[in-house]
PDB file of N, CA and C in Angstrom:
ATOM      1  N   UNK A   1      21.687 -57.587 -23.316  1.00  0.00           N
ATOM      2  CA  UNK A   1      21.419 -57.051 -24.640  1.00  0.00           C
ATOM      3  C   UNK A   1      22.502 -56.035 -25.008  1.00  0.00           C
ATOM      4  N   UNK A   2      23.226 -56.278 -26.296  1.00  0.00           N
ATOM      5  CA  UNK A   2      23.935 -54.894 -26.572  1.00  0.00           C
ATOM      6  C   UNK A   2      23.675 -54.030 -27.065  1.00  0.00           C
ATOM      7  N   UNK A   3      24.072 -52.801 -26.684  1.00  0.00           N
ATOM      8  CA  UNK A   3      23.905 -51.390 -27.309  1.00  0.00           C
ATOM      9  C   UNK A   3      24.131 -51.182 -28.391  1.00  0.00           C
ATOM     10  N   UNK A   4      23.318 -50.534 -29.609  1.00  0.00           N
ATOM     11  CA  UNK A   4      23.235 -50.585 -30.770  1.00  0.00           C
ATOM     12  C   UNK A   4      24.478 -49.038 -30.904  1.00  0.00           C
ATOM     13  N   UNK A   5      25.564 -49.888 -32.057  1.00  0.00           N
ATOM     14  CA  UNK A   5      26.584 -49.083 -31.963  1.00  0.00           C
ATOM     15  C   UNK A   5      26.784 -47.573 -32.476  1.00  0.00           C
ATOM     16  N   UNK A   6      25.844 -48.117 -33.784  1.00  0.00           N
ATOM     17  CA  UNK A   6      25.409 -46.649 -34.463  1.00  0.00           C
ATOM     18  C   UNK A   6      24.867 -45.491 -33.247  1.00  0.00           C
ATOM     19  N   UNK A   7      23.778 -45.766 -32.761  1.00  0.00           N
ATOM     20  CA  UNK A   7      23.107 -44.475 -31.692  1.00  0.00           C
ATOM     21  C   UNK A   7      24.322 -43.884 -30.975  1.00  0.00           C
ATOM     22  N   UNK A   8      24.884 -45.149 -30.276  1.00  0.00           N
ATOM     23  CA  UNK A   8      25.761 -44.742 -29.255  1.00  0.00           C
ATOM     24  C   UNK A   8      26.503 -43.802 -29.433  1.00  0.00           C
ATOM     25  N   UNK A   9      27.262 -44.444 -31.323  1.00  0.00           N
ATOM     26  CA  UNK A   9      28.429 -43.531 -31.478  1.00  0.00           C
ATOM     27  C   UNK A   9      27.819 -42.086 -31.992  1.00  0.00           C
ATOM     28  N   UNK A  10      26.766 -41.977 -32.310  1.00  0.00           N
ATOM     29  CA  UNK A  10      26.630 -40.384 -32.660  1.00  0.00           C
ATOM     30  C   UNK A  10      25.938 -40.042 -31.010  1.00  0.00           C
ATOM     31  N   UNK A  11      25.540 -40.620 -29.852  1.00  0.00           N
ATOM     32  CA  UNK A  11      25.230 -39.837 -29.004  1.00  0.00           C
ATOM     33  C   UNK A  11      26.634 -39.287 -28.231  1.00  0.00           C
ATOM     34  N   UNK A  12      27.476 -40.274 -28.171  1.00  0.00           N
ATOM     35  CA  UNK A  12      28.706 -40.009 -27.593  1.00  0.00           C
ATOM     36  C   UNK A  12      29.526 -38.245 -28.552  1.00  0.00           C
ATOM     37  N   UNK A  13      29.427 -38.468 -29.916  1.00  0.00           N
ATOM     38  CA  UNK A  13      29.605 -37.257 -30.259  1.00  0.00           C
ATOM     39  C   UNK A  13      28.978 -35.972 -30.269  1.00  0.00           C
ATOM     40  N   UNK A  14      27.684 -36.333 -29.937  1.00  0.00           N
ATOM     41  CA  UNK A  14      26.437 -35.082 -29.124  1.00  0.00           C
ATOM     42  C   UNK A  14      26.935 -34.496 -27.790  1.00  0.00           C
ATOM     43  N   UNK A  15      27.205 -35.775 -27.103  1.00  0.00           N
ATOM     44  CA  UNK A  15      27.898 -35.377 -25.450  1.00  0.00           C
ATOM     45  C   UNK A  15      29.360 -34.529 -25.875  1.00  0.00           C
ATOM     46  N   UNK A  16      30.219 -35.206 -26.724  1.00  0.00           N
ATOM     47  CA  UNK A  16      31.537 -34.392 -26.628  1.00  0.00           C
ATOM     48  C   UNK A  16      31.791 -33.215 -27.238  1.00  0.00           C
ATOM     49  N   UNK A  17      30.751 -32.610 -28.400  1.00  0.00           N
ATOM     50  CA  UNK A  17      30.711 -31.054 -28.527  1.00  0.00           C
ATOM     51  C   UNK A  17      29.811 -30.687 -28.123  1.00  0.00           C
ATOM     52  N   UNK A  18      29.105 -30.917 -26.870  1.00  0.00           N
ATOM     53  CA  UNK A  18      28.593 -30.139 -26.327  1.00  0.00           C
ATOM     54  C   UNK A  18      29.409 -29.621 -24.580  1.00  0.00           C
ATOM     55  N   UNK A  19      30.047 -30.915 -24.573  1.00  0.00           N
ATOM     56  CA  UNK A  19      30.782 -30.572 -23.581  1.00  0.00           C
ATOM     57  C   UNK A  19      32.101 -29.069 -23.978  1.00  0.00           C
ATOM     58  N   UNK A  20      32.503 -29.993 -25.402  1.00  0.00           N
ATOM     59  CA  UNK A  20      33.362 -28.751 -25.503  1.00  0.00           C
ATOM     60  C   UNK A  20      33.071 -26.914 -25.548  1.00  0.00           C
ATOM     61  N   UNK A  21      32.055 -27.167 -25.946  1.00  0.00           N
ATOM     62  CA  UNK A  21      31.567 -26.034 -26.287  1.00  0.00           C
ATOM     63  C   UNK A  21      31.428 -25.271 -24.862  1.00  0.00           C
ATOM     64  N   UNK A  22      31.082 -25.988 -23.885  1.00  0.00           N
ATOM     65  CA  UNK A  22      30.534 -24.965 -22.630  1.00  0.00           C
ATOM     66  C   UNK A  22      31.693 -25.290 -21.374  1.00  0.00           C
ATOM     67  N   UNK A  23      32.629 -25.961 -22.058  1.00  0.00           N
ATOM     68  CA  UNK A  23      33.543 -26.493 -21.034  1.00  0.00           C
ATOM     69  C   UNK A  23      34.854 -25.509 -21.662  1.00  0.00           C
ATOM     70  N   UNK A  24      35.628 -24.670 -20.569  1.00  0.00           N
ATOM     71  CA  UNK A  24      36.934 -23.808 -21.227  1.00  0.00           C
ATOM     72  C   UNK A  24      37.652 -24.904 -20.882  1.00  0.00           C
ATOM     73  N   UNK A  25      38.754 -24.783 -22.052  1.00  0.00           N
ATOM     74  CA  UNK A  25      39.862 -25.886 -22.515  1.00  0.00           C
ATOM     75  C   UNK A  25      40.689 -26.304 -21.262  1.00  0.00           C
ATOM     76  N   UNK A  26      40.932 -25.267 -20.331  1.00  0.00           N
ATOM     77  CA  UNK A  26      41.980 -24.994 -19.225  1.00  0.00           C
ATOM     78  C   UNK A  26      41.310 -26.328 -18.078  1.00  0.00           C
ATOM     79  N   UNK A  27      40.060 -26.118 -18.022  1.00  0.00           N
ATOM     80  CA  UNK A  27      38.718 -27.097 -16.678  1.00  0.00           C
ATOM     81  C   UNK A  27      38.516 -28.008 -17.442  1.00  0.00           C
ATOM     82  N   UNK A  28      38.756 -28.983 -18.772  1.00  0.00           N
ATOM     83  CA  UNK A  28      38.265 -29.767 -19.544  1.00  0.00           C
ATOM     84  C   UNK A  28      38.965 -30.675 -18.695  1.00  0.00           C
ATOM     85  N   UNK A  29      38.482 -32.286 -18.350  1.00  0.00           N
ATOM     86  CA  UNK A  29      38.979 -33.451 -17.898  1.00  0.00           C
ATOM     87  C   UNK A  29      38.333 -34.359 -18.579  1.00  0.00           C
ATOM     88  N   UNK A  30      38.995 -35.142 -18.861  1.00  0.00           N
ATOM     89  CA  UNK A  30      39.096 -36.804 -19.923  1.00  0.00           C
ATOM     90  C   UNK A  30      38.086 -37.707 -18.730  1.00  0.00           C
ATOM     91  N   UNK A  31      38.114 -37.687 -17.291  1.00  0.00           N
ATOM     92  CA  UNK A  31      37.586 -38.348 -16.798  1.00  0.00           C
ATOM     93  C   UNK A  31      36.001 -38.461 -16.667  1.00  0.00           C
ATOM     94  N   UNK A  32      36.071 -36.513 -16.642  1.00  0.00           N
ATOM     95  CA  UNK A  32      34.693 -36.176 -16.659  1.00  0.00           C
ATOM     96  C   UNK A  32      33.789 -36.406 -18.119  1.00  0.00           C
ATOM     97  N   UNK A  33      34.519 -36.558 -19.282  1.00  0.00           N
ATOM     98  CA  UNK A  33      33.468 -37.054 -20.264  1.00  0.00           C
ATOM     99  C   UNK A  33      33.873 -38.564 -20.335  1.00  0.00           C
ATOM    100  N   UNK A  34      34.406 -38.954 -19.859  1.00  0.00           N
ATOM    101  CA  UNK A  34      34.353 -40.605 -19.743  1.00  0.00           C
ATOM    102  C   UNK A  34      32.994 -41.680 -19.024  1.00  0.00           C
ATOM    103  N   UNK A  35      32.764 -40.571 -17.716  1.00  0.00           N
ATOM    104  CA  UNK A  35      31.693 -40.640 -17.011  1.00  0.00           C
ATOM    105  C   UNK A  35      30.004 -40.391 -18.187  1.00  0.00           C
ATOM    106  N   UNK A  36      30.438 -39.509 -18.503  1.00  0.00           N
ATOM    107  CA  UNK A  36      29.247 -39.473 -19.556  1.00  0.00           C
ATOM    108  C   UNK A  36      28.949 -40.047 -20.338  1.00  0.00           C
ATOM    109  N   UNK A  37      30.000 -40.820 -20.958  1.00  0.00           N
ATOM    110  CA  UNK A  37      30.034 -41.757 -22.040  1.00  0.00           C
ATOM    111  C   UNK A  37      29.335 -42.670 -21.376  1.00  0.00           C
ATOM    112  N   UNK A  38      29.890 -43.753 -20.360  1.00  0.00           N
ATOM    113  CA  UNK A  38      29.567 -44.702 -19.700  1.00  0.00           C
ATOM    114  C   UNK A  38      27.742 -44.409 -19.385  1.00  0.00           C
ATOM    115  N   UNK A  39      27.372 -43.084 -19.465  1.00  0.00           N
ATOM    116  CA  UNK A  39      25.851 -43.428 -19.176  1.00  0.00           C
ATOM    117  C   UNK A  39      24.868 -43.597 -20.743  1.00  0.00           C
ATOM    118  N   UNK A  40      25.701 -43.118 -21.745  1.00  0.00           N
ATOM    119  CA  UNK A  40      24.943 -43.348 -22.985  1.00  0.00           C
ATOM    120  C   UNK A  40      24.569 -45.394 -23.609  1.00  0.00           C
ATOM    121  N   UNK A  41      23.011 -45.281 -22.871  1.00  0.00           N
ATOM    122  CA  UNK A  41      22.591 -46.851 -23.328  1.00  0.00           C
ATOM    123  C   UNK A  41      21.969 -46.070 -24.508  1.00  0.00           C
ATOM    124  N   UNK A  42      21.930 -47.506 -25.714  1.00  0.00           N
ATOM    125  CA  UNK A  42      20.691 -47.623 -26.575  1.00  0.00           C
ATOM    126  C   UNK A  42      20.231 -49.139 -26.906  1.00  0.00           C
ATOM    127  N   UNK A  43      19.693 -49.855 -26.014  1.00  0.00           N
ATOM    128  CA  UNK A  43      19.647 -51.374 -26.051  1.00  0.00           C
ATOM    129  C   UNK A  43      19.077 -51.792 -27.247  1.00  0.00           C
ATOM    130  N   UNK A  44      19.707 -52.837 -28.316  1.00  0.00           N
ATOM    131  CA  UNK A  44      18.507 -53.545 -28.770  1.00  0.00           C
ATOM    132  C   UNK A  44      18.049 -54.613 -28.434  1.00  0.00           C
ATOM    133  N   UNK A  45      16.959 -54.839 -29.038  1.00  0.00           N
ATOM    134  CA  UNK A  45      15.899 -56.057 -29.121  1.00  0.00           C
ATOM    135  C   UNK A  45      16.820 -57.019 -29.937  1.00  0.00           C
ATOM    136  N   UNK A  46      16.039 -58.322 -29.312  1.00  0.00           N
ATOM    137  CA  UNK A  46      16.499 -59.606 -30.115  1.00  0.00           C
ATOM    138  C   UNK A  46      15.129 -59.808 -30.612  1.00  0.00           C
ATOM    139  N   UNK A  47      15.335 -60.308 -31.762  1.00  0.00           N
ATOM    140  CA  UNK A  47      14.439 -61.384 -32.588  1.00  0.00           C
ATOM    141  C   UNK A  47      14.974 -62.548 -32.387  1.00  0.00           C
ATOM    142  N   UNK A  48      13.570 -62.886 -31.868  1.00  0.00           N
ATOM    143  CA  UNK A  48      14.267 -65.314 -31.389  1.00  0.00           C
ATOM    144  C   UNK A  48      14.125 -65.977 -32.312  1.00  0.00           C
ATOM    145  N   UNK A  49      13.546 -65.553 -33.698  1.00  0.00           N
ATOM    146  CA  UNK A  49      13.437 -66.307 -34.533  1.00  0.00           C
ATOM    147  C   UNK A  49      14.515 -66.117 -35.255  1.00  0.00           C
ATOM    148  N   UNK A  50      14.767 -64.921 -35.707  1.00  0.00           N
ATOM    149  CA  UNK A  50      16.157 -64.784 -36.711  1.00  0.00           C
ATOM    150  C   UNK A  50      17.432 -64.851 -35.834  1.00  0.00           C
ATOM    151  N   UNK A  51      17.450 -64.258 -34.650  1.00  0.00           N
ATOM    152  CA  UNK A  51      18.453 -64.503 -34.073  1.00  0.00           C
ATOM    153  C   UNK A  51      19.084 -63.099 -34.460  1.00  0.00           C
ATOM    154  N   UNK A  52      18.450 -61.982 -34.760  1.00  0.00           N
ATOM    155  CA  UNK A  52      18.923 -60.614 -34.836  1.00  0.00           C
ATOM    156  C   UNK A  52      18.536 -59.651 -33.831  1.00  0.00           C
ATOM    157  N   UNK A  53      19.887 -58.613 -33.835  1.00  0.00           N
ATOM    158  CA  UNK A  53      19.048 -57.641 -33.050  1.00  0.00           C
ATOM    159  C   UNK A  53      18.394 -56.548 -33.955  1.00  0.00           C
ATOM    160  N   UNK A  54      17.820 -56.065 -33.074  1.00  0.00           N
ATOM    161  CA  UNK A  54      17.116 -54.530 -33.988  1.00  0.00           C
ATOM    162  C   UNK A  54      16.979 -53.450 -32.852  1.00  0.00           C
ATOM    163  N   UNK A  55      17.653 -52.653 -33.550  1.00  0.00           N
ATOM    164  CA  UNK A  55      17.341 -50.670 -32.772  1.00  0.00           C
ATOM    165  C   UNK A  55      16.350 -50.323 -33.008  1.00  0.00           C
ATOM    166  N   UNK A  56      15.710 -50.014 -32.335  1.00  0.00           N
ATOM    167  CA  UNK A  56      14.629 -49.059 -32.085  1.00  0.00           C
ATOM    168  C   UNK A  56      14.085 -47.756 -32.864  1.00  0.00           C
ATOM    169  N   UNK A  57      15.427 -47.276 -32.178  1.00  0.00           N
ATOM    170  CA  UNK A  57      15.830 -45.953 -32.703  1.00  0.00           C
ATOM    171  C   UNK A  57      16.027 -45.607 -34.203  1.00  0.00           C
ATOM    172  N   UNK A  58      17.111 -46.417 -34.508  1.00  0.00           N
ATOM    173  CA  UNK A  58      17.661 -46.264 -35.716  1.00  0.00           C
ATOM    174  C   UNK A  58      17.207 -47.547 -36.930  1.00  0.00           C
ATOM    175  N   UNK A  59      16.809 -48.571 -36.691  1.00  0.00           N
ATOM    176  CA  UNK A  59      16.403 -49.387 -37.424  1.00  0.00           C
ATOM    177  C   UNK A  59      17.617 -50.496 -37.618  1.00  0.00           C
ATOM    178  N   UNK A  60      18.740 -50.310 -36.953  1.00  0.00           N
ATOM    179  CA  UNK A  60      19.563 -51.336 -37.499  1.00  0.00           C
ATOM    180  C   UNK A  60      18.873 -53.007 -36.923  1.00  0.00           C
ATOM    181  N   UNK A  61      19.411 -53.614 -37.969  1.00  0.00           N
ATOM    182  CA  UNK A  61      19.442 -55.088 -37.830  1.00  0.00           C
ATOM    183  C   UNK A  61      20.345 -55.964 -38.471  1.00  0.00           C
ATOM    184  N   UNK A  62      20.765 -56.384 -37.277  1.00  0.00           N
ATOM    185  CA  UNK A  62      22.160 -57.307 -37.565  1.00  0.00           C
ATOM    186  C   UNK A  62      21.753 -58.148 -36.511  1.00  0.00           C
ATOM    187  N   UNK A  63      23.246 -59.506 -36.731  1.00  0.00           N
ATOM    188  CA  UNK A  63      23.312 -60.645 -36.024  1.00  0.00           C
ATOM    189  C   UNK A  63      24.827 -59.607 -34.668  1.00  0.00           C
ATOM    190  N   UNK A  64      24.906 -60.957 -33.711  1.00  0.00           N
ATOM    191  CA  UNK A  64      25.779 -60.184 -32.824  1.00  0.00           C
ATOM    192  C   UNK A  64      27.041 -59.880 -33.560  1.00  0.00           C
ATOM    193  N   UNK A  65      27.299 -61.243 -34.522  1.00  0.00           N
ATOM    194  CA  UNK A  65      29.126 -60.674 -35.003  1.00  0.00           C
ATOM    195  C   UNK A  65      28.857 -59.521 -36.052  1.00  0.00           C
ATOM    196  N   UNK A  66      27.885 -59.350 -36.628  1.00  0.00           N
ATOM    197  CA  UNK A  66      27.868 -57.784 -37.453  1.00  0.00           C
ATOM    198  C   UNK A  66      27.466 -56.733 -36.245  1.00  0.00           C
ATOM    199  N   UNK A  67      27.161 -56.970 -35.295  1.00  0.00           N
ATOM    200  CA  UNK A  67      27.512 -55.565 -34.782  1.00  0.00           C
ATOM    201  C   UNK A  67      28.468 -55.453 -33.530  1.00  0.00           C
ATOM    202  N   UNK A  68      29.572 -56.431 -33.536  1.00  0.00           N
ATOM    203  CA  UNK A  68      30.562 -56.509 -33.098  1.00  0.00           C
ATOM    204  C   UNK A  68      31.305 -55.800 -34.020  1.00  0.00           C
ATOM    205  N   UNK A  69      31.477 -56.013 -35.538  1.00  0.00           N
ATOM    206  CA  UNK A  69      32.030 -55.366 -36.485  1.00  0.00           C
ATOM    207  C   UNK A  69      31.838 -54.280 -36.505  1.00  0.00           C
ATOM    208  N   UNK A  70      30.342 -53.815 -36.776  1.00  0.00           N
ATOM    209  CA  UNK A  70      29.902 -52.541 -36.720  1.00  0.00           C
ATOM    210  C   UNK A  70      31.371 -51.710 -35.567  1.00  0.00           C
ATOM    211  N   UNK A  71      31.012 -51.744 -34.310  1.00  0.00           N
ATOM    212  CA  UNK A  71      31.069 -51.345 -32.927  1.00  0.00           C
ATOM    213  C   UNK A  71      33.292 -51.044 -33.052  1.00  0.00           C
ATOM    214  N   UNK A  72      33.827 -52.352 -33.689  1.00  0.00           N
ATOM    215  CA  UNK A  72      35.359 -52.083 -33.798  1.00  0.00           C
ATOM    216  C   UNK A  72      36.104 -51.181 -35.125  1.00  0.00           C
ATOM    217  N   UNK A  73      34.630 -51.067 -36.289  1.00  0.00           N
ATOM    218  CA  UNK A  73      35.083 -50.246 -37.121  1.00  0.00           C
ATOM    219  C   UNK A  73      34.597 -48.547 -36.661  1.00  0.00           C
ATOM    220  N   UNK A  74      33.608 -48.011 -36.367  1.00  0.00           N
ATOM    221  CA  UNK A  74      33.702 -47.279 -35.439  1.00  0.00           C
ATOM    222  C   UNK A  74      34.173 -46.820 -34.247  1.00  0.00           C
ATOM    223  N   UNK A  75      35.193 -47.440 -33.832  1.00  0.00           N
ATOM    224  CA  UNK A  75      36.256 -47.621 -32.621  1.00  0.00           C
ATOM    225  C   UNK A  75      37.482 -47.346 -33.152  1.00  0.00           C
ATOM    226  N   UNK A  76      37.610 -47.651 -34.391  1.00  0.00           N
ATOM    227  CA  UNK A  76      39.107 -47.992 -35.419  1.00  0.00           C
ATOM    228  C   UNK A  76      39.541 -46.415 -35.414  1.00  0.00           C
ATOM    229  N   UNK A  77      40.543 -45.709 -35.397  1.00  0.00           N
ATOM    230  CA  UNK A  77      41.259 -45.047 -35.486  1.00  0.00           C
ATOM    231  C   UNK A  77      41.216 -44.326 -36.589  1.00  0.00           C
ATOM    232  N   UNK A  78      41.047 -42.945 -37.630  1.00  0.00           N
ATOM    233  CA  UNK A  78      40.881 -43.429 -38.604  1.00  0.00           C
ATOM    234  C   UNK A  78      42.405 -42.635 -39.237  1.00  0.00           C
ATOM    235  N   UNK A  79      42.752 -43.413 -40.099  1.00  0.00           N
ATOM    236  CA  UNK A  79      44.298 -42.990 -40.731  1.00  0.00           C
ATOM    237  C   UNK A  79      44.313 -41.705 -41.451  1.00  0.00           C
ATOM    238  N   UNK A  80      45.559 -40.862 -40.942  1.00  0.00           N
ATOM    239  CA  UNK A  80      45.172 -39.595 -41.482  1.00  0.00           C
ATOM    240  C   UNK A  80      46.692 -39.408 -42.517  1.00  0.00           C
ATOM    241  N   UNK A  81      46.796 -38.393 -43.023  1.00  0.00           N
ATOM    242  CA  UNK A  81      47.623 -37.875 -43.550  1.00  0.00           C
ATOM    243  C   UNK A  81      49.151 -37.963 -42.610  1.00  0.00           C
ATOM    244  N   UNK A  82      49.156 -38.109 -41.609  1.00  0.00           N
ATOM    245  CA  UNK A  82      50.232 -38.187 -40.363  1.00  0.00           C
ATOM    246  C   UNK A  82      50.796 -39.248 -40.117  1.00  0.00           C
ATOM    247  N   UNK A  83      49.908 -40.115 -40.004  1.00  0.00           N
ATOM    248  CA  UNK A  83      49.886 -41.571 -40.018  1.00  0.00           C
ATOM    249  C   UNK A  83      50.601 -42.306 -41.636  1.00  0.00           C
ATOM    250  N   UNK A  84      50.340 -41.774 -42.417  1.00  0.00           N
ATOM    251  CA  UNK A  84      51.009 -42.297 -43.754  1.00  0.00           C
ATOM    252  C   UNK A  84      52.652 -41.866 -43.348  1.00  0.00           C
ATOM    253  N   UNK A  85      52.373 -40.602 -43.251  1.00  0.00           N
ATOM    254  CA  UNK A  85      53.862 -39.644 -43.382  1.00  0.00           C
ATOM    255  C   UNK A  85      54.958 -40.568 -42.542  1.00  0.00           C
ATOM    256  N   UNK A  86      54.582 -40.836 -40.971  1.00  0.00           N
ATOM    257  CA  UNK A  86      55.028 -41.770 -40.193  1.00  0.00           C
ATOM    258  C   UNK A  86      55.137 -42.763 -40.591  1.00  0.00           C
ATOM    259  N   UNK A  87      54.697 -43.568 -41.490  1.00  0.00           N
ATOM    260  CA  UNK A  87      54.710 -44.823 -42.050  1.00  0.00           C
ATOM    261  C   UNK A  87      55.619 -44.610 -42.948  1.00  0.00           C
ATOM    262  N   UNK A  88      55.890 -43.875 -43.989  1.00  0.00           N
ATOM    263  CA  UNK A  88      56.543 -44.260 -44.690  1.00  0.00           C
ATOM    264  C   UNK A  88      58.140 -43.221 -44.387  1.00  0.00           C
ATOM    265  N   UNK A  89      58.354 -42.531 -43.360  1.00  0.00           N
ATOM    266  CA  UNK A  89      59.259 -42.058 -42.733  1.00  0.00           C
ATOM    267  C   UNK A  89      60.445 -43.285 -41.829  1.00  0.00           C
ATOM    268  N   UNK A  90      59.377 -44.165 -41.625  1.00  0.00           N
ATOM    269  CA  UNK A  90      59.789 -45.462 -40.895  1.00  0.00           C
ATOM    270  C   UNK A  90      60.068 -46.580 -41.883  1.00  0.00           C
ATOM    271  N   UNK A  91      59.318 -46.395 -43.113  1.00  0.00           N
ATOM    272  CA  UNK A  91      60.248 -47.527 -43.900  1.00  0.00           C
ATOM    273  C   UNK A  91      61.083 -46.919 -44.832  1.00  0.00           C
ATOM    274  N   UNK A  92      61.453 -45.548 -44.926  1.00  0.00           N
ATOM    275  CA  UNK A  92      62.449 -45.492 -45.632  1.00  0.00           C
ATOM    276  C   UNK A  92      63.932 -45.086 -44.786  1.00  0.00           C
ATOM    277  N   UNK A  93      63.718 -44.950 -42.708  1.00  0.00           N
ATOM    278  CA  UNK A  93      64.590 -44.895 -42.168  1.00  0.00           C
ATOM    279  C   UNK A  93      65.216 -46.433 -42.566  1.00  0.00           C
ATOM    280  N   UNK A  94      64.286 -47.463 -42.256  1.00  0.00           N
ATOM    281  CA  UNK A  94      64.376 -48.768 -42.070  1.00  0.00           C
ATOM    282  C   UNK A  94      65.270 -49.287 -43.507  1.00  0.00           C
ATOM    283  N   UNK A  95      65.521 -48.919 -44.714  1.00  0.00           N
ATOM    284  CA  UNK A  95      65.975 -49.016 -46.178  1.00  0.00           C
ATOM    285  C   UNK A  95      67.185 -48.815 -45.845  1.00  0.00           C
ATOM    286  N   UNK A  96      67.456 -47.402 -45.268  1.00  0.00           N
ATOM    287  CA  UNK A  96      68.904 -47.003 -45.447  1.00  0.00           C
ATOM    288  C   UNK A  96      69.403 -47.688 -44.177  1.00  0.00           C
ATOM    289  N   UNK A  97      68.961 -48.354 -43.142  1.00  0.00           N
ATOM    290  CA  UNK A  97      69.641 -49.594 -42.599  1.00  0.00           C
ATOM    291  C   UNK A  97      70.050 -50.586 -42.919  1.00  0.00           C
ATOM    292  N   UNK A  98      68.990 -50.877 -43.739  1.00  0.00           N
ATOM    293  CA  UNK A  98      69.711 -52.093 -44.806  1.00  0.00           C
ATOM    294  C   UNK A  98      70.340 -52.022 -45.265  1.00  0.00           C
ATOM    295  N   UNK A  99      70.404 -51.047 -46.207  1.00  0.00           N
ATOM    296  CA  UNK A  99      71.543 -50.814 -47.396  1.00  0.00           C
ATOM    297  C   UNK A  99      72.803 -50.493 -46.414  1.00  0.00           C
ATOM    298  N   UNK A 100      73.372 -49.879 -45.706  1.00  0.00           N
ATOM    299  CA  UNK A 100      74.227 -49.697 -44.754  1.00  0.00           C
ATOM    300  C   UNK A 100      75.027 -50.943 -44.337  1.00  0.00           C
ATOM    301  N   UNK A 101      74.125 -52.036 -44.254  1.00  0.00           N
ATOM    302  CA  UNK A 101      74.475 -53.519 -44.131  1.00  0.00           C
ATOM    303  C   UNK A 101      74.647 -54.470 -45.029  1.00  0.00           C
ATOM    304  N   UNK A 102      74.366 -53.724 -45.519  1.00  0.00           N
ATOM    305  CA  UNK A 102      74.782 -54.434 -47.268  1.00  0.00           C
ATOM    306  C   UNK A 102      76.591 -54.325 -47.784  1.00  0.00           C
TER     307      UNK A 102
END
């Protein structure tokens, strides 16, 4: 059964400011909240008739490829102001190469 992505992802952000908060920056390790992550379940239920799952918790209901979706857009990175700057730092290095070859 998979873990309903919504719970997960706000329990996983329960675990990581709370870790931060009582953890000084200097003793903080990536491994040690990795471990924590790995214990946050929230299973759902299948329905055999629809062929959906449903949370418990939260009420979601979806089929598996919507909460495969769910699970990679909450995973997705999200684009910041930095990410543009870099982007378009890289296509306007990439311009004056061209033109150079021109």
């Amino acid at each position: 059964m998979p873990n309903c992505p919504e719970c997960v992802a706000r329990e996983k952000k329960k675990i990581q400011e709370k870790y931060e908060a009582e953890t000084p920056e200097e003793n903080r390790n990536k491994d040690d909240l990795f471990q924590l992550f790995e214990n946050v379940q929230v299973p759902m239920e299948m329905d055999k008739r629809t062929k959906h799952f449903i949370c418990k918790k939260c009420g979601l209901y979806a089929t598996r490829e919507q909460v495969g979706d769910i699970k990679s857009r909450l995973n997705q990175k999200e684009y910041t102001k930095e990410d543009r700057q870099y982007d378009y730092q890289e296509w306007w290095q990439k311009s004056k190469k061209e033109k150079q070859q021109v």
